[in-house]
Each structure stands twice: as structure tokens, then as C-alpha cells.
C-alpha atoms as a PDB file:
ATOM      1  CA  UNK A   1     105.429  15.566 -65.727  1.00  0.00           C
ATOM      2  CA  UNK A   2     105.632  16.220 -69.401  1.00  0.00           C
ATOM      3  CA  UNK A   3     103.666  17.207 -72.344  1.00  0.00           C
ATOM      4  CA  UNK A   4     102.398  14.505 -74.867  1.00  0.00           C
ATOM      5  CA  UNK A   5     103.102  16.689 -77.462  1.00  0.00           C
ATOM      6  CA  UNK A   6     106.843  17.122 -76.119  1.00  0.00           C
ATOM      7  CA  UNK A   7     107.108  13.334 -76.205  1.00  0.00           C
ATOM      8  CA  UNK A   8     105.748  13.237 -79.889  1.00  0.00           C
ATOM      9  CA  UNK A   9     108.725  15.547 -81.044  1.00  0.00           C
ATOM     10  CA  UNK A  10     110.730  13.690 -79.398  1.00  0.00           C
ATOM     11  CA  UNK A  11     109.445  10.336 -80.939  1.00  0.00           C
ATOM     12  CA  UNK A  12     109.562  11.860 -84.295  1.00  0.00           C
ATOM     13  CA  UNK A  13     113.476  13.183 -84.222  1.00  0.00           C
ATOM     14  CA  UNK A  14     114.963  10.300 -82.391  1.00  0.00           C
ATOM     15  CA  UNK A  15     116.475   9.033 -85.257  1.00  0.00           C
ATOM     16  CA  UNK A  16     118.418  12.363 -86.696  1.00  0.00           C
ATOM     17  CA  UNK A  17     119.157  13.545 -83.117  1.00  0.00           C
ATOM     18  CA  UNK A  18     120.638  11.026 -80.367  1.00  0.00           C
ATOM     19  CA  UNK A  19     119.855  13.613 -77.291  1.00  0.00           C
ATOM     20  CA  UNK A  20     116.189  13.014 -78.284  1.00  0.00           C
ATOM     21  CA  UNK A  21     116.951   9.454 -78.215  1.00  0.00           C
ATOM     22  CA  UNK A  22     118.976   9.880 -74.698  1.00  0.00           C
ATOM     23  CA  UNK A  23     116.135  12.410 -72.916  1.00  0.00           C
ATOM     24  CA  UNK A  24     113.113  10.090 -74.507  1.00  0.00           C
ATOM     25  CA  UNK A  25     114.808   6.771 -72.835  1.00  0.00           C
ATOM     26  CA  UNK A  26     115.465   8.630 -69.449  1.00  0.00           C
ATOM     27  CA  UNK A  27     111.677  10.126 -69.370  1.00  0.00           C
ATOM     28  CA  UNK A  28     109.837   7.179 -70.664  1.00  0.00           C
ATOM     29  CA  UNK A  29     112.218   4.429 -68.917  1.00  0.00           C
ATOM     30  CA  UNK A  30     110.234   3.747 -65.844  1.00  0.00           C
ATOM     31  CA  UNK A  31     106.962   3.323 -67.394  1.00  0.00           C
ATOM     32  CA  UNK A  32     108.352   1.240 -70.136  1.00  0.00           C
ATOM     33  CA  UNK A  33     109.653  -1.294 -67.453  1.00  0.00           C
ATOM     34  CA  UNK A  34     106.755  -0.925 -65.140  1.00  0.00           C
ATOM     35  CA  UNK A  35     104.612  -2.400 -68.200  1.00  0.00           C
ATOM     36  CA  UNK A  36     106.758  -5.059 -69.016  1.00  0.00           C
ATOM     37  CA  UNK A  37     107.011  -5.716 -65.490  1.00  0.00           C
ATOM     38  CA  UNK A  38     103.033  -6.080 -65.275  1.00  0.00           C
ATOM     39  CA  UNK A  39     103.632  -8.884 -68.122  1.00  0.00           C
ATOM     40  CA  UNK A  40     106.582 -10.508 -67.224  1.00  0.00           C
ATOM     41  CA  UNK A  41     106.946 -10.230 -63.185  1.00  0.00           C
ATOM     42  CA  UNK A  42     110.406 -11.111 -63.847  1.00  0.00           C
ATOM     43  CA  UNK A  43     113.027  -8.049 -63.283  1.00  0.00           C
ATOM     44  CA  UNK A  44     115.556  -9.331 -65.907  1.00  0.00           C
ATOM     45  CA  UNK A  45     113.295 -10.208 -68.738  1.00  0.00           C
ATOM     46  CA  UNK A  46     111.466  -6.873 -68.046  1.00  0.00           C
ATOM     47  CA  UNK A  47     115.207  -5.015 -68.736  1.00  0.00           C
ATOM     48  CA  UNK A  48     115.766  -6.559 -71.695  1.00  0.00           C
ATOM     49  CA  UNK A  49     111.839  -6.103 -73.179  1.00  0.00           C
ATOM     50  CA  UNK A  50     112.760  -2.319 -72.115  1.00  0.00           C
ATOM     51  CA  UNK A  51     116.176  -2.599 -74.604  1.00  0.00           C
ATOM     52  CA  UNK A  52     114.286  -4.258 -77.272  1.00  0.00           C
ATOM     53  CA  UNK A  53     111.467  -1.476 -76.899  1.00  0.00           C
ATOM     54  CA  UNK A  54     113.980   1.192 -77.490  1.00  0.00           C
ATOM     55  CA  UNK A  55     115.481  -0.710 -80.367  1.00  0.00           C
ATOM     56  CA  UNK A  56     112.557  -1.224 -82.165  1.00  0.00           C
ATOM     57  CA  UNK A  57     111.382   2.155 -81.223  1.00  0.00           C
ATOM     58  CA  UNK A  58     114.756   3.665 -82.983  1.00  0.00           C
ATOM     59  CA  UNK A  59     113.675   1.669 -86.436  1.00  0.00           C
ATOM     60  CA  UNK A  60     110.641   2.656 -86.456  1.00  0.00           C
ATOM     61  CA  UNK A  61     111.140   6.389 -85.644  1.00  0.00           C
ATOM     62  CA  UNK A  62     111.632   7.333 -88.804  1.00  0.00           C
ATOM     63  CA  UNK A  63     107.879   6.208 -90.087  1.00  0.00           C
ATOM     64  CA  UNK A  64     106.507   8.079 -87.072  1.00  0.00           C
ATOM     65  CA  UNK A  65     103.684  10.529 -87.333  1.00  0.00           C
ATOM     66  CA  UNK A  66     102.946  12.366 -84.297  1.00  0.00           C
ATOM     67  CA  UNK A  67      99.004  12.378 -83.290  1.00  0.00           C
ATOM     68  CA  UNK A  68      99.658  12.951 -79.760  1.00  0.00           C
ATOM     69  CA  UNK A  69      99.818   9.424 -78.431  1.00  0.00           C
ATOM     70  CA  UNK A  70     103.218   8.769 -78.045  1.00  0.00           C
ATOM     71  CA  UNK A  71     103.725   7.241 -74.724  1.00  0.00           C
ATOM     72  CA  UNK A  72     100.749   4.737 -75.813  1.00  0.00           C
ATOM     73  CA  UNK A  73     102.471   3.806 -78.894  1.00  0.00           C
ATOM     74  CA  UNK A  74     105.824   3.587 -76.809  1.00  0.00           C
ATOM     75  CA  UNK A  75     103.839   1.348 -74.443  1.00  0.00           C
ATOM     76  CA  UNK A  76     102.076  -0.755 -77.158  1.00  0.00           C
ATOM     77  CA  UNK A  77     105.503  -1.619 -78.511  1.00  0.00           C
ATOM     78  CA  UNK A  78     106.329  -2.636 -74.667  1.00  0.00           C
ATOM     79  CA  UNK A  79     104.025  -4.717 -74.237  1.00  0.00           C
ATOM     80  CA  UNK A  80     104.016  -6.408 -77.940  1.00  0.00           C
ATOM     81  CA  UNK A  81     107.916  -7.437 -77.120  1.00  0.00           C
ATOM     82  CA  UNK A  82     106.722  -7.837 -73.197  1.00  0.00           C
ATOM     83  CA  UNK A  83     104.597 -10.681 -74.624  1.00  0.00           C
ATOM     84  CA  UNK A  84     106.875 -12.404 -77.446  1.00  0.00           C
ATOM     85  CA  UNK A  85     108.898 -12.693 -74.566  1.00  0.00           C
ATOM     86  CA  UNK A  86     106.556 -14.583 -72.426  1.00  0.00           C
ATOM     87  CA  UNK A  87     105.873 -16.409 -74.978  1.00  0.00           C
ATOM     88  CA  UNK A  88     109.528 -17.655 -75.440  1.00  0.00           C
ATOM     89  CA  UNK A  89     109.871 -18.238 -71.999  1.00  0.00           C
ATOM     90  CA  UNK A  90     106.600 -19.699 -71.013  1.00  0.00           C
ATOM     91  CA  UNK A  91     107.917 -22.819 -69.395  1.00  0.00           C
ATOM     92  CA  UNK A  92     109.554 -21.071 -66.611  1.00  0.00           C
ATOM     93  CA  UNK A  93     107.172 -19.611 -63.768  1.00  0.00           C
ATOM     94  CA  UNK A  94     108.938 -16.831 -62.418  1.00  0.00           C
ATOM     95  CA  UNK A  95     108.452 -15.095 -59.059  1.00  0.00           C
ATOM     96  CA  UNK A  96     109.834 -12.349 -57.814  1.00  0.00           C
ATOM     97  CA  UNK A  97     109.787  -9.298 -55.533  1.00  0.00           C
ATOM     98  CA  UNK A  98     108.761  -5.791 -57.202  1.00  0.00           C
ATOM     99  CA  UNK A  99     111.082  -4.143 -58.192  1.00  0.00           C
ATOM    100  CA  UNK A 100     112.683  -0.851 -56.565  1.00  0.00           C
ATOM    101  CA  UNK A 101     111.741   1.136 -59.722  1.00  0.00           C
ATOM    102  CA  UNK A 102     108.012   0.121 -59.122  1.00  0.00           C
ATOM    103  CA  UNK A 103     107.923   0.476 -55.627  1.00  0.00           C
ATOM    104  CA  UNK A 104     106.630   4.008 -53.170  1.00  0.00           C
ATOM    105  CA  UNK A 105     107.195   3.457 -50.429  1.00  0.00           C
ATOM    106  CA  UNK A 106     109.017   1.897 -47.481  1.00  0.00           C
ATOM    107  CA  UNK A 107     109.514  -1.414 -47.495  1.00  0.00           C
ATOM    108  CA  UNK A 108     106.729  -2.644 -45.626  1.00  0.00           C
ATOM    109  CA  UNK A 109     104.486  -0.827 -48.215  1.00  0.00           C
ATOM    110  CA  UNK A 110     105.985  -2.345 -50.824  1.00  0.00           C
ATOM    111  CA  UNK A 111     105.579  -5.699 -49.934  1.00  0.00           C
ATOM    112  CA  UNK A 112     101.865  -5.481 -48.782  1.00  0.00           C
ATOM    113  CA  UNK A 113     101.355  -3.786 -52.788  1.00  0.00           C
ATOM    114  CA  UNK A 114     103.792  -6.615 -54.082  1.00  0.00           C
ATOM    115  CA  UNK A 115     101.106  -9.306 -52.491  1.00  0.00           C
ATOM    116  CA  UNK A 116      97.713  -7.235 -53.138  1.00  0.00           C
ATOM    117  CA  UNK A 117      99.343  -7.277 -56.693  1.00  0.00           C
ATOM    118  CA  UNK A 118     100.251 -11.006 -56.627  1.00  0.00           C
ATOM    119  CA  UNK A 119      97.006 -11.828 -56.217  1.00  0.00           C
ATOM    120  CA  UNK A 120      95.352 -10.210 -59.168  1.00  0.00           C
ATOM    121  CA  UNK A 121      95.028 -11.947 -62.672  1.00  0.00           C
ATOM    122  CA  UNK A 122      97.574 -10.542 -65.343  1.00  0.00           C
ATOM    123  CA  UNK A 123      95.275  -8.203 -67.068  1.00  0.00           C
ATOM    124  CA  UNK A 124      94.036  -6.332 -63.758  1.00  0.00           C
ATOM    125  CA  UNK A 125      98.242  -6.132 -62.511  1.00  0.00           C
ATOM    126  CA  UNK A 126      98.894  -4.342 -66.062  1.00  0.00           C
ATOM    127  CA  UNK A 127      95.501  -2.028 -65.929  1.00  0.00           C
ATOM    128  CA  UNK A 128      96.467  -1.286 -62.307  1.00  0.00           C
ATOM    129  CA  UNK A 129     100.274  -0.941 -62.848  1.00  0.00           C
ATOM    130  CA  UNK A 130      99.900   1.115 -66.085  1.00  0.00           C
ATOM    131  CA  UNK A 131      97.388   3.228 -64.399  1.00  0.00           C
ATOM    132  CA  UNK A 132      98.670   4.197 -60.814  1.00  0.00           C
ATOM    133  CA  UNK A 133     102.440   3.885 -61.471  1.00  0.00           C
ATOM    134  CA  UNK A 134     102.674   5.301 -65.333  1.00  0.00           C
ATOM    135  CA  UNK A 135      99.834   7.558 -64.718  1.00  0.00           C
ATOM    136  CA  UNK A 136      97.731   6.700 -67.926  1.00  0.00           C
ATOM    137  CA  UNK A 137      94.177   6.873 -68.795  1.00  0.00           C
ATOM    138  CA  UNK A 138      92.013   4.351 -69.349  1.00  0.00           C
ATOM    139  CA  UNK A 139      91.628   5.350 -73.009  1.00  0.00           C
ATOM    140  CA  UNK A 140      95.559   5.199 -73.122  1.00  0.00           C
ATOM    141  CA  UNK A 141      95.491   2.010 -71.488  1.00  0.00           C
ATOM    142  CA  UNK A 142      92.777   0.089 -74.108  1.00  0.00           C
ATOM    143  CA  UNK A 143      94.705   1.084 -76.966  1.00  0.00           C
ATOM    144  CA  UNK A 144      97.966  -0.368 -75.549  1.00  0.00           C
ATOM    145  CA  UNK A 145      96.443  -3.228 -74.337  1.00  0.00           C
ATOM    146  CA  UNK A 146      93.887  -3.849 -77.410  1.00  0.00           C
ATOM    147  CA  UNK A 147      90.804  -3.688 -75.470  1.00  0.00           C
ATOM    148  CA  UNK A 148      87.531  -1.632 -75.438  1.00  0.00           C
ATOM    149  CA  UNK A 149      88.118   1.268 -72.597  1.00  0.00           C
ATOM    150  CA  UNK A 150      85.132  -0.165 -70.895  1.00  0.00           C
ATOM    151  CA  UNK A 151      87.041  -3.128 -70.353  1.00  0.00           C
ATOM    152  CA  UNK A 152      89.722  -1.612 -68.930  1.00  0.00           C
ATOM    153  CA  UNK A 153      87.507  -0.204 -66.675  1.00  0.00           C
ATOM    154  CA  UNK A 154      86.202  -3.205 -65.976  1.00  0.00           C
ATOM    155  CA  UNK A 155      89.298  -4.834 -64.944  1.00  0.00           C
ATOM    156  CA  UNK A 156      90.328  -1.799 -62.843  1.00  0.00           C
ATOM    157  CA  UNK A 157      87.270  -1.849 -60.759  1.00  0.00           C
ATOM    158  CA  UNK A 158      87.575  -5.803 -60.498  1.00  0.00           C
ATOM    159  CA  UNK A 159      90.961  -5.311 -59.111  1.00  0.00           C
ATOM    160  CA  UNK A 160      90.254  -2.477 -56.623  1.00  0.00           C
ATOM    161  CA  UNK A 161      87.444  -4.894 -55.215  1.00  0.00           C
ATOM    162  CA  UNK A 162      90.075  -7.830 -54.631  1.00  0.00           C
ATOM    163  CA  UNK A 163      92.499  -5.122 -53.115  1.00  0.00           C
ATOM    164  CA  UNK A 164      90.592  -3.527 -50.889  1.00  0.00           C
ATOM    165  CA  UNK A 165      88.949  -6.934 -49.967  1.00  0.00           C
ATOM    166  CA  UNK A 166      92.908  -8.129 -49.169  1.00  0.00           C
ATOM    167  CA  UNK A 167      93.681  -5.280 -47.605  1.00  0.00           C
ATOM    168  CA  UNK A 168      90.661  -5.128 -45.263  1.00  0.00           C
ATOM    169  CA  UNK A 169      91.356  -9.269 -44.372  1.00  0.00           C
ATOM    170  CA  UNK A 170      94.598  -8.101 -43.380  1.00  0.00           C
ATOM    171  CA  UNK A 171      93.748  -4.737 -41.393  1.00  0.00           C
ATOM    172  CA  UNK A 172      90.923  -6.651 -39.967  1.00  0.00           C
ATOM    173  CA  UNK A 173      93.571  -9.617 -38.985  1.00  0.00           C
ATOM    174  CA  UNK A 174      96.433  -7.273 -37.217  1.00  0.00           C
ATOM    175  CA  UNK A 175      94.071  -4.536 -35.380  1.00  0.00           C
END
């Protein structure tokens, strides 16, 4: 794990030093894909909003002031190009497996999350992605998603209900 306030430095010398660039990319990677992931549930599109996120992130390095946020902002700027490219794309329905990156366990794991996941609308998949696999708060979460925390909350308790509720159909259907 790392400190926000090591990910702000970071942020803020990217563009005079490229080993901040290099060690920012390699921590924040995963996370950055996992939320474009939760948008785009396609595993190409979701590499290429994680290049344009680190593009855009480079430019705009140079205006950044650190307040201790950085991996929201990093995230915000995910999910703003996550969702340009949706848009540009929106006549093609793409579905695919989860990724490795996104994925725990073994594979039977992963493909009972992959289908409790599935099922949820897009704005529970990214509170639930963002929160159990990047490991931010709900506070983090509303300001990279735009919405009031209790919202957030809102949609994370809505999609626990329709997990567990999947999950016990299945239990209930195999024991």
C-alpha cells in the first residue's frame, strides 16, 4: 500500500522527472484499468482509456496542486476518458470475461464474481469494483464518480443485496 501523500509528489513531479512518471504508472496501473473496466467491460478499450489517462495525466501535471487526493483525481480522469469512450463506441455491446488483472482468485472464483458482477447495473459494478478491488472510500468514490457519498452508499448496499441474493440462489441450487 502507499501513502496519498507519496502519490501527490509523485503527481506533482511527473512532468520534470520520468521515474515519477514510470513508478506512478506501475502503482496506479491496476486501479486505473479496473475503473475503466467497470465502464467499459471491454479489456481492449479499457487499455487504451488507461494510455489516454496517463497522457492526459502527463499534460496536466504541470497545473497540479497536491491536496491529498491524487488517486481520485487520477481516477476521475479514468473514468472521464472511460466514458468519451463509451460514448464513441456505443453501438457495439461488448461482453467479455474479467480480466486477469481484476480477478482473486482461482478460476472458478472468478467466474462466479464475473456473473454476480454481470448482473449489476453500471453504477453499482464501478462503486463495487472501485471499492473492493482499488480499495477506495466512499468519499473517494463520489468525487470520481460525481455523486453525493450517500449515493454511493446507496448503490453499494443495492449491489451487495443482489450479490448475496445471487450467490445464495446459487449455494442454495448446488448444496
Amino acid at each position: 500500500m502507499y501513502d496519498s501523500t507519496y502519490v501527490d509528489s509523485l503527481l506533482k513531479s511527473i512532468y520534470s522527472d520520468p521515474e515519477s512518471f514510470e513508478t506512478l504508472y506501475m502503482l496506479l496501473r491496476k486501479d486505473v484499468f479496473a475503473c475503466a473496466y467497470s465502464i467499459l467491460t471491454n479489456i481492449e478499450l479499457s487499455e487504451d482509456a488507461v494510455n489516454e489517462t496517463f497522457i492526459r495525466l502527463y499534460s496536466l501535471s504541470r497545473n497540479y496542486t497536491p491536496q491529498g487526493y491524487a488517486k481520485a483525481y487520477i481516477l476521475k480522469i479514468c473514468k472521464n476518458v472511460a466514458l468519451e469512450i463509451k460514448r464513441q463506441h456505443s453501438n457495439h455491446i461488448f461482453t467479455e470475461e474479467l480480466p486477469e488483472q481484476i480477478c482473486y482468485s482461482n478460476n472458478d472464483d472468478s467466474v462466479f464474481v464475473e456473473q454476480l458482477l454481470s448482473k449489476l447495473s453500471d453504477k453499482e459494478r464501478q462503486v463495487m469494483i472501485l471499492h473492493y478491488y482499488s480499495d477506495l472510500t466512499f468519499k473517494e468514490i463520489a468525487k470520481i464518480l460525481s455523486i453525493p457519498e450517500s449515493t454511493v452508499k446507496w448503490y453499494h448496499k443495492k449491489a451487495l443485496s443482489k450479490c448475496r441474493k445471487r450467490a445464495l440462489c446459487v449455494y442454495s441450487t448446488n448444496y
